[in-house]
Protein backbone atom coordinates (compact mmCIF):
# COMPACT_ATOMS: atom_id res chain seq x y z
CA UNK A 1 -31.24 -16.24 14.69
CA UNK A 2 -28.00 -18.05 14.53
CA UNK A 3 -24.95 -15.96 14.47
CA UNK A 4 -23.13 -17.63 11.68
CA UNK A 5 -26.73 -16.92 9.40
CA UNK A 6 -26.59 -13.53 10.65
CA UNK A 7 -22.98 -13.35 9.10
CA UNK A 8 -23.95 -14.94 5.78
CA UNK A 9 -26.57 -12.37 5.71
CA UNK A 10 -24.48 -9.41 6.30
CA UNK A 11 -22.02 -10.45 3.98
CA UNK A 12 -24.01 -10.52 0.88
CA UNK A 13 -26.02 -7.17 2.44
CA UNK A 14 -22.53 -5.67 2.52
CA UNK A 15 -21.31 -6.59 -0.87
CA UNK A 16 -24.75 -5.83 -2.46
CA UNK A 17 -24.17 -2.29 -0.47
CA UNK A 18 -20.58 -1.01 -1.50
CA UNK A 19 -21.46 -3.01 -5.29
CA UNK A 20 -24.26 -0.13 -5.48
CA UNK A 21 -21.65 2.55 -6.21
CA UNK A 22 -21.86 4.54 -2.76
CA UNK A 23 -18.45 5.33 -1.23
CA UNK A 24 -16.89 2.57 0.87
CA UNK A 25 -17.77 4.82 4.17
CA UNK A 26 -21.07 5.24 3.60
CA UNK A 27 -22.01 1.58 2.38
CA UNK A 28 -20.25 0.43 5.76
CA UNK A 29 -22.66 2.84 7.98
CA UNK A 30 -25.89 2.03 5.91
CA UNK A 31 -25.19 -1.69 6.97
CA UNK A 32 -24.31 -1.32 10.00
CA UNK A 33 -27.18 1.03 11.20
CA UNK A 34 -29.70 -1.14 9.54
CA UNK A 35 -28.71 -4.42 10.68
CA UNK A 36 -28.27 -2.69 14.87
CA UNK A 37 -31.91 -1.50 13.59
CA UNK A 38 -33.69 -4.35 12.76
CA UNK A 39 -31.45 -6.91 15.60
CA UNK A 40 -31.53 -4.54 18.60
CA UNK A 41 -34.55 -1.73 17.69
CA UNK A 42 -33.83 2.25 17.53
CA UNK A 43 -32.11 2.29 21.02
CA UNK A 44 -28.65 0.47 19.58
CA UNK A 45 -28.62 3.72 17.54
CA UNK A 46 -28.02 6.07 20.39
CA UNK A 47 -24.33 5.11 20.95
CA UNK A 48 -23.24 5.29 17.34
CA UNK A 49 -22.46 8.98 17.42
CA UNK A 50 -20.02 8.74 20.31
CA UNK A 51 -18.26 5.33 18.29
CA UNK A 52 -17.59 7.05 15.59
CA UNK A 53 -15.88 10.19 17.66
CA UNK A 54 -14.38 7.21 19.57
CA UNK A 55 -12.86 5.75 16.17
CA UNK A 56 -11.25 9.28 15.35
CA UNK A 57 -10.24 10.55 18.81
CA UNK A 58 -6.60 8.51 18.84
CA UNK A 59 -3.42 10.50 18.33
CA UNK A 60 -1.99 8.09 16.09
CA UNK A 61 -4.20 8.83 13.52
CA UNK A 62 -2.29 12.30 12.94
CA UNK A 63 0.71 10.40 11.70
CA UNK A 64 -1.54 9.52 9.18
CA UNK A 65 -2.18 12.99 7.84
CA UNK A 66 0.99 13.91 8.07
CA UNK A 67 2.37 11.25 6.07
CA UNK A 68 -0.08 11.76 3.31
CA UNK A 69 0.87 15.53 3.21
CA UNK A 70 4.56 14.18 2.83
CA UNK A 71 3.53 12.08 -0.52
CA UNK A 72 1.59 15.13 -1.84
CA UNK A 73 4.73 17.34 -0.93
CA UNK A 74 6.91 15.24 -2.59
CA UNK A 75 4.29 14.52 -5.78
CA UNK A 76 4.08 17.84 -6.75
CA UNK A 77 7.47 18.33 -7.71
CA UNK A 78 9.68 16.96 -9.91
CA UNK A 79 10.90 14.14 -7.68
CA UNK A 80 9.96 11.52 -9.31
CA UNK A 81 11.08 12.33 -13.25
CA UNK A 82 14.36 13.03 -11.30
CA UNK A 83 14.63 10.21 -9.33
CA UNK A 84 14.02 8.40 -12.60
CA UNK A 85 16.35 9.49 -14.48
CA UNK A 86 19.01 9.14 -12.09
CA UNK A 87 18.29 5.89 -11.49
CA UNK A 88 18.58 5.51 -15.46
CA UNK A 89 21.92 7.49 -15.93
CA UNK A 90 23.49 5.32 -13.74
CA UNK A 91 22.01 1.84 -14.61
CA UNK A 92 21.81 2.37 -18.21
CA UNK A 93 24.66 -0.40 -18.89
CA UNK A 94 22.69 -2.65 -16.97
CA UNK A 95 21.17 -5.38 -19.42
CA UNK A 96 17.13 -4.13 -18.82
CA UNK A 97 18.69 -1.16 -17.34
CA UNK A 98 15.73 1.18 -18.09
CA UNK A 99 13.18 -1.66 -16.60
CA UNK A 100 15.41 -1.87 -13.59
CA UNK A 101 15.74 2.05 -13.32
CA UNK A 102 11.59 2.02 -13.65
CA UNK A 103 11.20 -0.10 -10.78
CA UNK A 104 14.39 1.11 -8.81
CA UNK A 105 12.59 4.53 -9.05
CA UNK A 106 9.41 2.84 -8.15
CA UNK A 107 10.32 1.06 -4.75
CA UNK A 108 11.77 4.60 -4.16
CA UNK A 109 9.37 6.90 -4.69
CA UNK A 110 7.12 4.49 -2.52
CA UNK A 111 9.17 5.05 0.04
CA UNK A 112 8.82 8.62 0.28
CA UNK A 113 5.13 8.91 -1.16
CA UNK A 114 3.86 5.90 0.55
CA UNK A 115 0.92 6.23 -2.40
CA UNK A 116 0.52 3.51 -5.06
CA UNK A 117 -1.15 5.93 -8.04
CA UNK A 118 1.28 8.73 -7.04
CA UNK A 119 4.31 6.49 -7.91
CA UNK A 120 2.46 5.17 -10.85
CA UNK A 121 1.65 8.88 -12.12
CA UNK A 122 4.91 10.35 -11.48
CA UNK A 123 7.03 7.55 -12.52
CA UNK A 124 4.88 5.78 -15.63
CA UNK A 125 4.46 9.73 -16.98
CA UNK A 126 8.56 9.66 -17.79
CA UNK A 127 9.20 6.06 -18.05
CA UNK A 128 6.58 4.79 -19.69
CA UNK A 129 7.25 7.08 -23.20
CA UNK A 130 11.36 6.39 -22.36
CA UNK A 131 11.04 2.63 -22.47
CA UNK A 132 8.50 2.45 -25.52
CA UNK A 133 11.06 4.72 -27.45
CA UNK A 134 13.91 2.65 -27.03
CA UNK A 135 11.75 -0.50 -28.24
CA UNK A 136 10.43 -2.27 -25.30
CA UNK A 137 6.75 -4.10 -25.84
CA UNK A 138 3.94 -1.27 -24.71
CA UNK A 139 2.74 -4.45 -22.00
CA UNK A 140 6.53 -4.55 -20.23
CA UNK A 141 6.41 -0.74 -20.23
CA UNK A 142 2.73 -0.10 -18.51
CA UNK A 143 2.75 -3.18 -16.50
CA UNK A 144 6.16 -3.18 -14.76
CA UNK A 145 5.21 0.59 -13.95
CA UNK A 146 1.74 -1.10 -12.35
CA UNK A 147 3.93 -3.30 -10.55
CA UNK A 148 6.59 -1.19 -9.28
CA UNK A 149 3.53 1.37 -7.89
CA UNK A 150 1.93 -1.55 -5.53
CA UNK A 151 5.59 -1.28 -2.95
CA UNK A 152 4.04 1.77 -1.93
CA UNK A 153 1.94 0.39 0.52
CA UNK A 154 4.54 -2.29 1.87
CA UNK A 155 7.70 -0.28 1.66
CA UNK A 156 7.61 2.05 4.92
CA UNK A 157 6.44 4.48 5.48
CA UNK A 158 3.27 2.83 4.66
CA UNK A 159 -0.60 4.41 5.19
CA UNK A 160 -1.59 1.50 5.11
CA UNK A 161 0.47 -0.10 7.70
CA UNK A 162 -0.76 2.82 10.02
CA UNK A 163 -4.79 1.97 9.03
CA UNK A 164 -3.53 -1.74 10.36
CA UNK A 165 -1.62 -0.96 13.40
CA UNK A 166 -4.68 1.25 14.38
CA UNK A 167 -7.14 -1.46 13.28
CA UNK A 168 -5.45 -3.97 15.31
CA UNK A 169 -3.33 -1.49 18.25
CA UNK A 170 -0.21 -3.19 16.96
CA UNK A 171 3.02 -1.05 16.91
CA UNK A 172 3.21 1.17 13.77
CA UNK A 173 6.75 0.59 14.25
CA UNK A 174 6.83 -2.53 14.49
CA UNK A 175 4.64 -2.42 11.53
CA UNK A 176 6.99 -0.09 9.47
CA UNK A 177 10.17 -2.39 10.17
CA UNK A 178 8.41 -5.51 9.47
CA UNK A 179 8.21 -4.57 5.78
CA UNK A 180 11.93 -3.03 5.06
CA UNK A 181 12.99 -6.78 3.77
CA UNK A 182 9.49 -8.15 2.24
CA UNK A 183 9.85 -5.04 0.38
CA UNK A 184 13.11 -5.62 -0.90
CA UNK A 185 12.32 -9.14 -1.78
CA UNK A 186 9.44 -7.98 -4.05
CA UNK A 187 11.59 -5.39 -5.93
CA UNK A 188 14.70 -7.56 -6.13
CA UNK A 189 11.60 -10.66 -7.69
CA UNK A 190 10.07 -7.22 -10.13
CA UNK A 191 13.68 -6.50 -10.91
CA UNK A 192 14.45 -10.31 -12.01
CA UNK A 193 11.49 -10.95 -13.68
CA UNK A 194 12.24 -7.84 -16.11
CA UNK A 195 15.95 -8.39 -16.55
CA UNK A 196 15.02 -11.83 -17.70
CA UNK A 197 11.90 -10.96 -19.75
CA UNK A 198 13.91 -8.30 -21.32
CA UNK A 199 16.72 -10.44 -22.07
CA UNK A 200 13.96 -12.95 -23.61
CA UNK A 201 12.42 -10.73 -26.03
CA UNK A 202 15.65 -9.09 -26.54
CA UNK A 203 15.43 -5.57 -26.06
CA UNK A 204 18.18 -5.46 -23.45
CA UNK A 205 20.75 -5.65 -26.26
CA UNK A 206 19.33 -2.72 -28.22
CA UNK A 207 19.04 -0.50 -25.53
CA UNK A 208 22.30 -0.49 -24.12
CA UNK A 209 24.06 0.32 -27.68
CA UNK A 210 21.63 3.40 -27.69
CA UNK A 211 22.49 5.37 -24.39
CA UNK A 212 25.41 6.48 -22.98
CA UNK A 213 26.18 9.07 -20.23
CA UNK A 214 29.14 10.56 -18.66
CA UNK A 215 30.46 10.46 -15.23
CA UNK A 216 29.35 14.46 -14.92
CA UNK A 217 25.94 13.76 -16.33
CA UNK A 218 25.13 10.88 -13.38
CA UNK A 219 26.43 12.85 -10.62
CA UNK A 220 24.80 16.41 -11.71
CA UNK A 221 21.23 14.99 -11.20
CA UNK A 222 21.78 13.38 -7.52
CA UNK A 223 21.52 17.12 -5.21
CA UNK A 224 17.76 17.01 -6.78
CA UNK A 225 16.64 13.94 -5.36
CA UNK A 226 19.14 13.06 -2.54
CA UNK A 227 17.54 15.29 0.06
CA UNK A 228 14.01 13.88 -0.11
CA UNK A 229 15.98 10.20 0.15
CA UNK A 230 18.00 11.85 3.10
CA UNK A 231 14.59 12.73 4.53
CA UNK A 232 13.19 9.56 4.67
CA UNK A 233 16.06 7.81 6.47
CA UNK A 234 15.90 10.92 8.65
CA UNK A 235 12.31 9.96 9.45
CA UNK A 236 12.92 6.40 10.15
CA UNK A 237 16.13 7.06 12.24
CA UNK A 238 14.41 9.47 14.34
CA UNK A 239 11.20 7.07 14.63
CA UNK A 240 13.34 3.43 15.62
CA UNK A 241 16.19 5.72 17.48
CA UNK A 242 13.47 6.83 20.16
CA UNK A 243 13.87 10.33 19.03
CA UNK A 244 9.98 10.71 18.68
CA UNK A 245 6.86 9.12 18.41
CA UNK A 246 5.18 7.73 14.87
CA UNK A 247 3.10 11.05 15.03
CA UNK A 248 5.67 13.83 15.55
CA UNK A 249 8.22 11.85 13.29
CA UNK A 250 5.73 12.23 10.66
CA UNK A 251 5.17 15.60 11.40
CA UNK A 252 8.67 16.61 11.00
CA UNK A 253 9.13 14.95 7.45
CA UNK A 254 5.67 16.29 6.80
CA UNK A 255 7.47 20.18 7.23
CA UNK A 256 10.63 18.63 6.07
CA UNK A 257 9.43 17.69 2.63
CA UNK A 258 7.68 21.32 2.20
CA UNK A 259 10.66 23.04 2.57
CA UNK A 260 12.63 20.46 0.53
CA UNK A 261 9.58 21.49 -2.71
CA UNK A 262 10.27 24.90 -1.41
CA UNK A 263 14.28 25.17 -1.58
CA UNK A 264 14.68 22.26 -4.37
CA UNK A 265 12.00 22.80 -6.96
CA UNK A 266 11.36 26.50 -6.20
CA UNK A 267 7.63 25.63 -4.72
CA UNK A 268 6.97 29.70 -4.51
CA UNK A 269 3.50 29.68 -5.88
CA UNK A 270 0.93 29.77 -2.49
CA UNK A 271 -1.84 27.97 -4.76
CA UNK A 272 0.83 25.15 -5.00
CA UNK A 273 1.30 24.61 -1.68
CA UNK A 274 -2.56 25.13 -1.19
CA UNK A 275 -3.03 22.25 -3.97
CA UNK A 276 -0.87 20.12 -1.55
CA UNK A 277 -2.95 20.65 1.26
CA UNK A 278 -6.22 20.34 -0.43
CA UNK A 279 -5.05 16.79 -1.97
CA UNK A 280 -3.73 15.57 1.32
CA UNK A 281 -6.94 16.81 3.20
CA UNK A 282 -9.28 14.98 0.95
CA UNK A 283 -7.24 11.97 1.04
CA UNK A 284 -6.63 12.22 4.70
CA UNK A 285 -10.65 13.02 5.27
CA UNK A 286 -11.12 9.81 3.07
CA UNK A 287 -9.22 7.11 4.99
CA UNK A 288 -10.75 9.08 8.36
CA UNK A 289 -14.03 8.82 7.54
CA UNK A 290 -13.59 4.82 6.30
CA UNK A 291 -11.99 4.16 9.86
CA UNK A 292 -14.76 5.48 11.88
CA UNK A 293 -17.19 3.84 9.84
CA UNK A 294 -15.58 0.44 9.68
CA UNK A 295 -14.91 1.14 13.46
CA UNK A 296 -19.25 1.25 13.76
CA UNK A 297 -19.31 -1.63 11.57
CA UNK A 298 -16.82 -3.83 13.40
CA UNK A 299 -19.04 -2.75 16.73
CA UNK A 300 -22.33 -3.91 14.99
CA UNK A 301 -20.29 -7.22 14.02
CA UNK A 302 -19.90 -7.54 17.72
CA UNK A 303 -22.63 -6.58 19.13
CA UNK A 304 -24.50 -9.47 17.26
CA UNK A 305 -21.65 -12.03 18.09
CA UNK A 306 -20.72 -12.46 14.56
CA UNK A 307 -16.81 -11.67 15.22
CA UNK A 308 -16.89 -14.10 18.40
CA UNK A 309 -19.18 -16.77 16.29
CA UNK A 310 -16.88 -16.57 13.16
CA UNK A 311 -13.69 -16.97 15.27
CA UNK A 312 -15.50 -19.84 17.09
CA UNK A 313 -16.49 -21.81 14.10
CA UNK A 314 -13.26 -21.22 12.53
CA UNK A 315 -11.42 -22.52 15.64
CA UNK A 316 -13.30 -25.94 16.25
CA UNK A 317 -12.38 -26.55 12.79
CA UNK A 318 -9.71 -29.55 12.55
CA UNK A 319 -7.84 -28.41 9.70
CA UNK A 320 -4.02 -27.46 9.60
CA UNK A 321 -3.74 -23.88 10.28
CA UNK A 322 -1.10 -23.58 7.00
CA UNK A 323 -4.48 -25.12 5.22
CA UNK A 324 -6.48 -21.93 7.73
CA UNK A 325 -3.89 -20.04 6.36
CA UNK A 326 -4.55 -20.26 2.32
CA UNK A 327 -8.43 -20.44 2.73
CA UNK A 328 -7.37 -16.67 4.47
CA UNK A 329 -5.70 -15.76 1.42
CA UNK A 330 -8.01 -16.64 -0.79
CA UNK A 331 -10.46 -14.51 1.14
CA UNK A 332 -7.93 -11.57 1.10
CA UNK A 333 -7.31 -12.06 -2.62
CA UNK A 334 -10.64 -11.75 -3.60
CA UNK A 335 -11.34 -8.89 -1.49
CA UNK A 336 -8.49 -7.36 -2.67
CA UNK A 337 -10.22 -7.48 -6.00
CA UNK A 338 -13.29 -5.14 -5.40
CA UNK A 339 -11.93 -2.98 -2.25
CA UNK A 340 -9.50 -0.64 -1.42
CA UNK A 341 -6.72 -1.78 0.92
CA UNK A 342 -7.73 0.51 3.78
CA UNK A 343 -11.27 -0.85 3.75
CA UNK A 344 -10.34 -4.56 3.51
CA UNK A 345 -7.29 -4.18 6.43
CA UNK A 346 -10.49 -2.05 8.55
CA UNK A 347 -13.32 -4.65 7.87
CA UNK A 348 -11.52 -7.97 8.30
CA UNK A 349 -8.34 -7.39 11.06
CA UNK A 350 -10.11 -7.11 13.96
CA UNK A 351 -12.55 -10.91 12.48
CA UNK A 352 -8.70 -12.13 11.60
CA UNK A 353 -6.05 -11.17 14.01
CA UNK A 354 -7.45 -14.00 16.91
CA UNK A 355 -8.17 -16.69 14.23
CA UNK A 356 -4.46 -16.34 13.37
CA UNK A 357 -3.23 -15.56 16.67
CA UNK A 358 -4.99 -18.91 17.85
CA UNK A 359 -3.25 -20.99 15.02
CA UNK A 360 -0.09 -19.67 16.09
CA UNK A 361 0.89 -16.76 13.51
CA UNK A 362 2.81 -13.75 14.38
CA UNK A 363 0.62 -10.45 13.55
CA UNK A 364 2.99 -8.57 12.01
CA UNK A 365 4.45 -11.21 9.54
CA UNK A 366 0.55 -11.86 9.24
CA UNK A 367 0.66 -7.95 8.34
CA UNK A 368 2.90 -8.22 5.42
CA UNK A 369 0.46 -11.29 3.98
CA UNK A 370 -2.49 -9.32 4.02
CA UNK A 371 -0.51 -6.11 2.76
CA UNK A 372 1.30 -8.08 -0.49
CA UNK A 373 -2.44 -9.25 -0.63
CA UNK A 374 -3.51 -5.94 -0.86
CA UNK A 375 -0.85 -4.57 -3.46
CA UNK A 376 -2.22 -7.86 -6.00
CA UNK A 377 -5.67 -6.48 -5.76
CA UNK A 378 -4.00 -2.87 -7.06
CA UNK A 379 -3.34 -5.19 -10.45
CA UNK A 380 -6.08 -7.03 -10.85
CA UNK A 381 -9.66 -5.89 -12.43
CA UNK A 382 -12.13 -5.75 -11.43
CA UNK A 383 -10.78 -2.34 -9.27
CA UNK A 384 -7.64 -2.78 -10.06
CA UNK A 385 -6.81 1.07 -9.44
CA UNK A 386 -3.05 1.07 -10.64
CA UNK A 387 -4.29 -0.38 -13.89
CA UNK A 388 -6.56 2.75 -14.52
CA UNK A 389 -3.69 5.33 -13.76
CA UNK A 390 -1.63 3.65 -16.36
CA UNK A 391 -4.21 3.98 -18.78
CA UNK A 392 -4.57 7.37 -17.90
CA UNK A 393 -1.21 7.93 -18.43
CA UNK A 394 -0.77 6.02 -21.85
CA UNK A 395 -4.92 5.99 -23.09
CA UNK A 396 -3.03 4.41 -26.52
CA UNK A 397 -2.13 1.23 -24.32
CA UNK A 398 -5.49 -0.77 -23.73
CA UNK A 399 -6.73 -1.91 -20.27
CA UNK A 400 -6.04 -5.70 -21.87
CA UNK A 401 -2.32 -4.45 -22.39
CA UNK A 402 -1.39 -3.20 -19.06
CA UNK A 403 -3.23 -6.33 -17.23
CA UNK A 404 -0.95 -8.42 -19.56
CA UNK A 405 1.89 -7.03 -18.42
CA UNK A 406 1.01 -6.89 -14.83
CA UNK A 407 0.69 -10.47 -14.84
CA UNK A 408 3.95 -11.85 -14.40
CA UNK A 409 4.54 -9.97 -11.16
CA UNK A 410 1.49 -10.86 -9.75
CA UNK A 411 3.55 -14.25 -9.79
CA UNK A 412 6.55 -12.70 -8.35
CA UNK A 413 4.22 -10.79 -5.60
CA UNK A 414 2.90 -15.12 -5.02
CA UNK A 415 5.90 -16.40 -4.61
CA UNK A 416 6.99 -13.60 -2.23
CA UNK A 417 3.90 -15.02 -0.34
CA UNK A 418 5.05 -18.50 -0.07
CA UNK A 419 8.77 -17.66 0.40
CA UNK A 420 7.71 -15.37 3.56
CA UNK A 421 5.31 -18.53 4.79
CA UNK A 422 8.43 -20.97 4.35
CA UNK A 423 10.67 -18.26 6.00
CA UNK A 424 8.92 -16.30 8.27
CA UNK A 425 12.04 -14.76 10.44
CA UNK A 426 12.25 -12.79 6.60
CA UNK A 427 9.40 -10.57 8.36
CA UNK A 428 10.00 -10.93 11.99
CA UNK A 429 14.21 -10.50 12.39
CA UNK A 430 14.68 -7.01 11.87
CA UNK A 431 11.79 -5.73 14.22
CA UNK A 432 12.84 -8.03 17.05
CA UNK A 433 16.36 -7.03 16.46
CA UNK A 434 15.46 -3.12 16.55
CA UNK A 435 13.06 -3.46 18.86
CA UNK A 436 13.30 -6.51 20.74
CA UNK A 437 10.76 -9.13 21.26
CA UNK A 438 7.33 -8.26 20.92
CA UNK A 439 6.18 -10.13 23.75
């Protein structure tokens, strides 16, 4: 049978699959034991034990653990109400302050949670109620929250840019540096779209004749939520300094962040700290077990020459590779709309990376495309899984609501995509200038 048929087949197979309400991980192995199956008979079966071992026995995957156990560290304080209301004592006279302060806080807590629905719960919990209290529309409240949460998988340090540096054996560091300025783009884009949206319904006006704090009340809050920030340049000075690898720098700020709950927000309880752990295994045991299976999937994709078929069709094609490039997006986007982001970077990186490598794309500004690809699908239904966590936060602002407001920066989030296409080096400078050339 013809590869490319083969492909069509397994595609709708696939969807049809994870569509059925099984997990992600075992969807992946159901297709691709059943398709070795019937292709290559019982005997293809024999090596899938030892490739999924294979898929989990790398020593990069710890960082990933470890970075999760920072987030839920850092989650189950009060980090995020403080870092909040810091952020608002001090930007209060800013016309939209308390939008700006949401998102500040936002691109912040990403940074040191490197979780999407933990920013949205611990931010949207406090900001949310703030901002509808001082009159801003329920939609700019939820949906700048919903917003704001999707940096945490572009802002380093990023899970997700681990799953594709693994998925693809590109540097994680490389990886991590490539998204310090795509990520401030997209907040300083969030941050202009809600001073101006604010300004345009006015409620910018009425909120800053409402608040006022003093010099002592702005500087009291900062020892409770400078030390985690300290802790995160820590981690990324120690990581591009050549102090230590991805792996131990992550287990450092891992033990770091503990003691910071500990010392900071009096962490005594040991059924705390075993919440922490239990959340950060199952999360941890989550992406794990979606990596080996996607790793068996990818060698089943293989094995029947769909990958090299796919690339090969794709490649003959006489079409300008910015053309390649949207159709790619488009892909992404609508994957994006049904799948997590770990299962979308595992399935379709190693099919991707030599199309665009072929037409000439760098991976790791082709990394930050598929990630602000990713962090659209976290705002769009059908999964839309940043969308839910703001309802469950405010259940008295509809589904309808939040996507409303969510809208306007899945525009910003586009035109961060076609601003990075026109001006790649926005992606590529800072890596090659820490790190030097890649090549």
């Amino acid at each position: 049978m013809d590869p490319l048929l083969i492909a069509l087949i397994i595609g709708v197979v696939t969807t049809v699959v994870l569509f059925s309400g099984v997990s992600v991980a075992v969807g992946l192995l159901l297709t691709a034991t059943g398709f070795l199956l019937i292709f290559e008979g019982p005997r293809s079966l024999q090596s899938l034990p030892d490739l999924f071992y294979a898929e989990l026995n790398s020593f990069a995957l710890l960082s990933i653990r470890m970075f999760i156990i920072m987030g839920a560290a850092i989650a189950s304080t009060r980090a995020g109400p403080d870092l909040y209301e810091a952020l608002e004592r001090w930007l209060t006279r800013v016309p939209g302050g308390l939008v700006v302060s949401n998102l500040g806080a936002c691109a912040l807590f990403a940074a040191m949670s490197g979780s999407s629905p933990a920013t949205c719960a611990a931010i949207g919990k406090m900001g949310i109620p703030e901002m509808r209290s001082r009159g801003y529309p329920p939609e700019v409240a939820a949906g700048s929250i919903a917003a704001g949460g999707t940096l945490g998988i572009l802002i380093p340090p990023s899970v997700t840019m681990i799953v594709y540096g693994i998925a693809t054996e590109t540097s994680i560091g490389r990886l991590f540096l490539a998204g310090v300025i795509p990520g401030l783009l997209l907040t300083v884009l969030f941050i202009g779209w809600a001073v101006f949206d604010t300004w345009r319904r006015g409620a910018a006006s009425s909120v800053l004749t409402k608040v006022r704090y003093s010099w002592r009340e702005r500087f009291e809050i900062l020892p409770r939520v400078l030390p985690f920030i300290a802790i995160i340049v820590g981690v990324l000075v120690a990581l591009y300094g050549g102090i230590s690898t991805p792996s131990e720098t992550a287990a450092v700020g891992a033990l770091l962040c503990i003691f910071a709950a500990v010392i900071i927000y009096r962490m005594l309880d040991p059924l705390e700290l075993w919440q922490v752990l239990r959340d950060s295994t199952r999360e941890s045991v989550m992406i794990l077990f979606i990596i080996a299976a996607a790793g068996v999937f990818s060698y089943m994709l293989s094995s029947l020459f769909v990958t090299q078929s796919i690339a090969h069709w794709i490649g003959a094609l006489e079409v300008n590779r910015w053309v390649l490039m949207v159709l790619i997006n488009v892909f992404l986007l609508v994957a994006g709309f049904f799948l997590p982001p770990v299962a979308v970077i595992l399935m379709s990186a190693p099919i991707l990376l030599p199309i665009i490598k072929t037409a000439g794309f760098d991976p790791y500004w082709f990394a930050v495309i598929v990630t602000i690809n990713m962090e659209i699908g976290l705002i769009t239904p059908p999964v839309g899984l940043n969308l839910y966590v703001i309802n469950g936060i405010a259940p008295d602002i509809s589904l309808q609501q939040v996507l409303w407001g969510s809208l306007p920066f899945v525009g910003c989030m586009i035109l961060a995509l076609v601003i990075l296409c026109f001006f790649p080096g926005l992606v590529t400078w800072l890596p090659t200038a820490v790190m030097g050339s890649a090549l």
